[in-house]
PDB file of N, CA and C in Angstrom:
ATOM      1  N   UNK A   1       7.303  -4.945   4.197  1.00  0.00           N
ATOM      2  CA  UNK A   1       6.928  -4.537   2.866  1.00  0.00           C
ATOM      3  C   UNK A   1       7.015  -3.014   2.810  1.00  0.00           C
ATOM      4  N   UNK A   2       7.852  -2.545   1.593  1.00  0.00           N
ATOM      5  CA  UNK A   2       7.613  -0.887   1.657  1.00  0.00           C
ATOM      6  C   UNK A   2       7.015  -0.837   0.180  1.00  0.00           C
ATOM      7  N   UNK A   3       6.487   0.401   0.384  1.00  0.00           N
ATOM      8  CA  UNK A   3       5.852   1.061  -1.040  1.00  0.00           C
ATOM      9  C   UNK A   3       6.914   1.361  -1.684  1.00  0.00           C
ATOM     10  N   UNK A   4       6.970   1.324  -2.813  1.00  0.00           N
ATOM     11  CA  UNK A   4       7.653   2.075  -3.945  1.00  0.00           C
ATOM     12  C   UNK A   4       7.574   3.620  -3.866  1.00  0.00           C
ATOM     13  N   UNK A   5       8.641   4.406  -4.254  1.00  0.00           N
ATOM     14  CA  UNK A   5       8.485   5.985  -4.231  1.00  0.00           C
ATOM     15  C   UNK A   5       7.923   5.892  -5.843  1.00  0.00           C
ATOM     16  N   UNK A   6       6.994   6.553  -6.042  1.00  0.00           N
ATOM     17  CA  UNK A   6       6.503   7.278  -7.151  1.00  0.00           C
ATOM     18  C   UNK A   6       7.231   7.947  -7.975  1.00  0.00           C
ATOM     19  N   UNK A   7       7.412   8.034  -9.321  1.00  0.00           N
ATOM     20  CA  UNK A   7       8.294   9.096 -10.121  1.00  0.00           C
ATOM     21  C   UNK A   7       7.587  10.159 -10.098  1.00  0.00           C
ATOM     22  N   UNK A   8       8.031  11.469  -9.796  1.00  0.00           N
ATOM     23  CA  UNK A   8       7.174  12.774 -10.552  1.00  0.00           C
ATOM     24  C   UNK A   8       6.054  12.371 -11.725  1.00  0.00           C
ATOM     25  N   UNK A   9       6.608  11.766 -12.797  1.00  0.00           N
ATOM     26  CA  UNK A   9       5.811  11.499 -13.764  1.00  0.00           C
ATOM     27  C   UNK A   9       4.922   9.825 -13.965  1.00  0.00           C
ATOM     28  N   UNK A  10       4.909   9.608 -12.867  1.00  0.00           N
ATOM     29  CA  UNK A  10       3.787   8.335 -12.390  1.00  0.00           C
ATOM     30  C   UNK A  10       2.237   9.446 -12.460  1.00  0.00           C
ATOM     31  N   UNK A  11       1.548   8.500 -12.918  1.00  0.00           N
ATOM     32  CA  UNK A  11      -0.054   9.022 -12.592  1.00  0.00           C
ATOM     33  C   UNK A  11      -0.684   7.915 -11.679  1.00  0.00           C
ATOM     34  N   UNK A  12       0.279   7.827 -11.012  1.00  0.00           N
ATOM     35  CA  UNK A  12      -0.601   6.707 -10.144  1.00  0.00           C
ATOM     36  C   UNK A  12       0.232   5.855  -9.474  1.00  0.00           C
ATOM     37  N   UNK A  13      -0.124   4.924  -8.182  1.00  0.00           N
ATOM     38  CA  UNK A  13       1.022   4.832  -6.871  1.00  0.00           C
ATOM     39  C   UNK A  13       1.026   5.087  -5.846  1.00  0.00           C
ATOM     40  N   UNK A  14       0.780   6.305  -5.634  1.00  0.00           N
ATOM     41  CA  UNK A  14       0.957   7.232  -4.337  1.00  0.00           C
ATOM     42  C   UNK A  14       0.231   6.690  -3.065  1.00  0.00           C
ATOM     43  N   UNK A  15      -0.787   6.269  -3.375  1.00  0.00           N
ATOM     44  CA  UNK A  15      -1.806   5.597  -2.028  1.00  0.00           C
ATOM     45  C   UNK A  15      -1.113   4.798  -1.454  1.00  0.00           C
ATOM     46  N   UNK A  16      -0.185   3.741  -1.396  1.00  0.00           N
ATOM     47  CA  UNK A  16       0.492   2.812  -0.684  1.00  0.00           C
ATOM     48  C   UNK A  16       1.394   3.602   0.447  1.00  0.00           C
ATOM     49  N   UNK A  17       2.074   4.463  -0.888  1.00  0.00           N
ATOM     50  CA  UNK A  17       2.906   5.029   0.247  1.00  0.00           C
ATOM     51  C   UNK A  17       2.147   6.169   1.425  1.00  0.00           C
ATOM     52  N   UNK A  18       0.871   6.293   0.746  1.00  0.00           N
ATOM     53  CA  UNK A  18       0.069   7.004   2.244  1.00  0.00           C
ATOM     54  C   UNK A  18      -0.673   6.189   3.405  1.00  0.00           C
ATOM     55  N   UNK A  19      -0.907   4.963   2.587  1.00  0.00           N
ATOM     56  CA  UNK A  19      -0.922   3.608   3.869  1.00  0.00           C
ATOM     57  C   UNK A  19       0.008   3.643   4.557  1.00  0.00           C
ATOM     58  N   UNK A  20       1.250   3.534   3.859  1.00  0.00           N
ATOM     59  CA  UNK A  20       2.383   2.820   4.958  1.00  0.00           C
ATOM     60  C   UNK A  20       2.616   4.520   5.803  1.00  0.00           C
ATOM     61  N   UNK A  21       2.281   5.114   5.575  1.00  0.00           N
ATOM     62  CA  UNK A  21       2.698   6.406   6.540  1.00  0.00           C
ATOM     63  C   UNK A  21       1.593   6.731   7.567  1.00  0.00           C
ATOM     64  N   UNK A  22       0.506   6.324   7.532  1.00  0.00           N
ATOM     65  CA  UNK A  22      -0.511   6.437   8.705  1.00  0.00           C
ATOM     66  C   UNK A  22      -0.680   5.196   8.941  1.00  0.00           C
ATOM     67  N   UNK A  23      -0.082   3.879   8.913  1.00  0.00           N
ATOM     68  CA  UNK A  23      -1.032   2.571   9.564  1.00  0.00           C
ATOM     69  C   UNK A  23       0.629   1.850  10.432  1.00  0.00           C
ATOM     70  N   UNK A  24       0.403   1.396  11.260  1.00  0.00           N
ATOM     71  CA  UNK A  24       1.335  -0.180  11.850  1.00  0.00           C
ATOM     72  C   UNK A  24       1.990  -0.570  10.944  1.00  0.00           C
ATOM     73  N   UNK A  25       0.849  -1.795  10.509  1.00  0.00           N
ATOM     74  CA  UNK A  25       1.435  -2.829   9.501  1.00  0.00           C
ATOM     75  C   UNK A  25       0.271  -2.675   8.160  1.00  0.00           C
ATOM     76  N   UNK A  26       0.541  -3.243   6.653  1.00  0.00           N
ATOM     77  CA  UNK A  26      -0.247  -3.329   5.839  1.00  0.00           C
ATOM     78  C   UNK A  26       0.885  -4.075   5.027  1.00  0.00           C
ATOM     79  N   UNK A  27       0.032  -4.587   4.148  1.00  0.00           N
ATOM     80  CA  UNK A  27       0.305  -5.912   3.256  1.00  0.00           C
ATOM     81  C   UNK A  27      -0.820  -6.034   2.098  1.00  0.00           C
ATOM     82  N   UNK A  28      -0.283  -6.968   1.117  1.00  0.00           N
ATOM     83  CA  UNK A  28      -1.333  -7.403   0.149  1.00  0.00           C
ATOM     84  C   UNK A  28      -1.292  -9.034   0.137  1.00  0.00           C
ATOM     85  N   UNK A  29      -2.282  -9.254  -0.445  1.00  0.00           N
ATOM     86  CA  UNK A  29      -2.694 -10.640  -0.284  1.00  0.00           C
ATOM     87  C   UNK A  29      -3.606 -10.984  -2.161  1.00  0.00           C
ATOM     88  N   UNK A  30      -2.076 -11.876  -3.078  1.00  0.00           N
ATOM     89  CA  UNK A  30      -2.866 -11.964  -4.209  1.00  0.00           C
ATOM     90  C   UNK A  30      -3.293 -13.120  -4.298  1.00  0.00           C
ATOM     91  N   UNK A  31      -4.055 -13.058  -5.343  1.00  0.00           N
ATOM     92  CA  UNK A  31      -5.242 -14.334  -5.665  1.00  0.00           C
ATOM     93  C   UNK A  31      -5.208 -14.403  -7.363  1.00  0.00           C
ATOM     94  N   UNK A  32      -6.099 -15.354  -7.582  1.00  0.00           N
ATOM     95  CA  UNK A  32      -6.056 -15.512  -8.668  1.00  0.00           C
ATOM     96  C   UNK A  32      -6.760 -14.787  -9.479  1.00  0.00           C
ATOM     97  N   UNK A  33      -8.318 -14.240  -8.781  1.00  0.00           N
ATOM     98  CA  UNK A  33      -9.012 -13.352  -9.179  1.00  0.00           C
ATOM     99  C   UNK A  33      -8.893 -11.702  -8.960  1.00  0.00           C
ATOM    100  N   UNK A  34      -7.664 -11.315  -8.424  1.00  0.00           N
ATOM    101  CA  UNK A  34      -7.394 -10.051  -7.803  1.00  0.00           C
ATOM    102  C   UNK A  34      -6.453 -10.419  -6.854  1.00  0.00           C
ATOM    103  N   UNK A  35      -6.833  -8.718  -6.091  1.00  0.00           N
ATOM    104  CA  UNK A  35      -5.906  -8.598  -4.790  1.00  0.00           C
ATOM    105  C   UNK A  35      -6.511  -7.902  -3.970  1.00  0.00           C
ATOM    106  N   UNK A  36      -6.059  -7.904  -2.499  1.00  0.00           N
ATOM    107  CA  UNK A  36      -6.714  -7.209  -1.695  1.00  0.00           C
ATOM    108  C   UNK A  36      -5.366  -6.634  -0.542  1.00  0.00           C
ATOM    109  N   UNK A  37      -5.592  -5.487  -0.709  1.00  0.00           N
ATOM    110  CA  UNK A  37      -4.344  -4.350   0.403  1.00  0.00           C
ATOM    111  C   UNK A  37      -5.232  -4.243   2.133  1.00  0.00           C
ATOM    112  N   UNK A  38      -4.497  -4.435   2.682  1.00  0.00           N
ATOM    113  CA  UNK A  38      -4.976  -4.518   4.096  1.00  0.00           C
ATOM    114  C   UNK A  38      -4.322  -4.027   4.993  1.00  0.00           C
ATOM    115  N   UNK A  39      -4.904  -3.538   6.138  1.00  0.00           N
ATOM    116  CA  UNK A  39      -3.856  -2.478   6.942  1.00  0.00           C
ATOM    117  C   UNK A  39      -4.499  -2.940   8.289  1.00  0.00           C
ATOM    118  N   UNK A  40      -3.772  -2.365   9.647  1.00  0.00           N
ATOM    119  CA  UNK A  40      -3.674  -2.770  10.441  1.00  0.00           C
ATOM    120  C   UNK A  40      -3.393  -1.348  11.336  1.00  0.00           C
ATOM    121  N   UNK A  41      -4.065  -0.450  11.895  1.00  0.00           N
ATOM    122  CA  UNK A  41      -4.219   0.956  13.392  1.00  0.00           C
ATOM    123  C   UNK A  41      -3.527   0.344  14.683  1.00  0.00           C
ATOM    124  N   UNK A  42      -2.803   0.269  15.292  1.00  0.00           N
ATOM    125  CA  UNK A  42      -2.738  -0.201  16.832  1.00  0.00           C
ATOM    126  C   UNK A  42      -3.327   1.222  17.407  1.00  0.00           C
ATOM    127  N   UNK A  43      -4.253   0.833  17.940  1.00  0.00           N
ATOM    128  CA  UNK A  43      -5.507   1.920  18.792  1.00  0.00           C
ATOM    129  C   UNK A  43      -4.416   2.268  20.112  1.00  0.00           C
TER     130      UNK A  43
END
């Protein structure tokens, strides 16, 4: 899974692509009531 690049003129976005640049692995997981983004450190 990759993040989307942000347009200059997005107000919003950017956090995924700062997950995927400090973690392993991360993913989302949707539901019917929401979603939940989850990440994964190898220590």
């Amino acid at each position: 899974m990759f993040a989307k690049a942000a347009d200059p003129w997005d107000e919003g976005g950017r956090r995924l692509v700062l997950v995927e640049a400090v973690t392993d692995r991360w993913g989302v997981d949707e539901r019917a009531d929401g979603k939940t983004v989850w990440f994964e450190c190898d220590a």
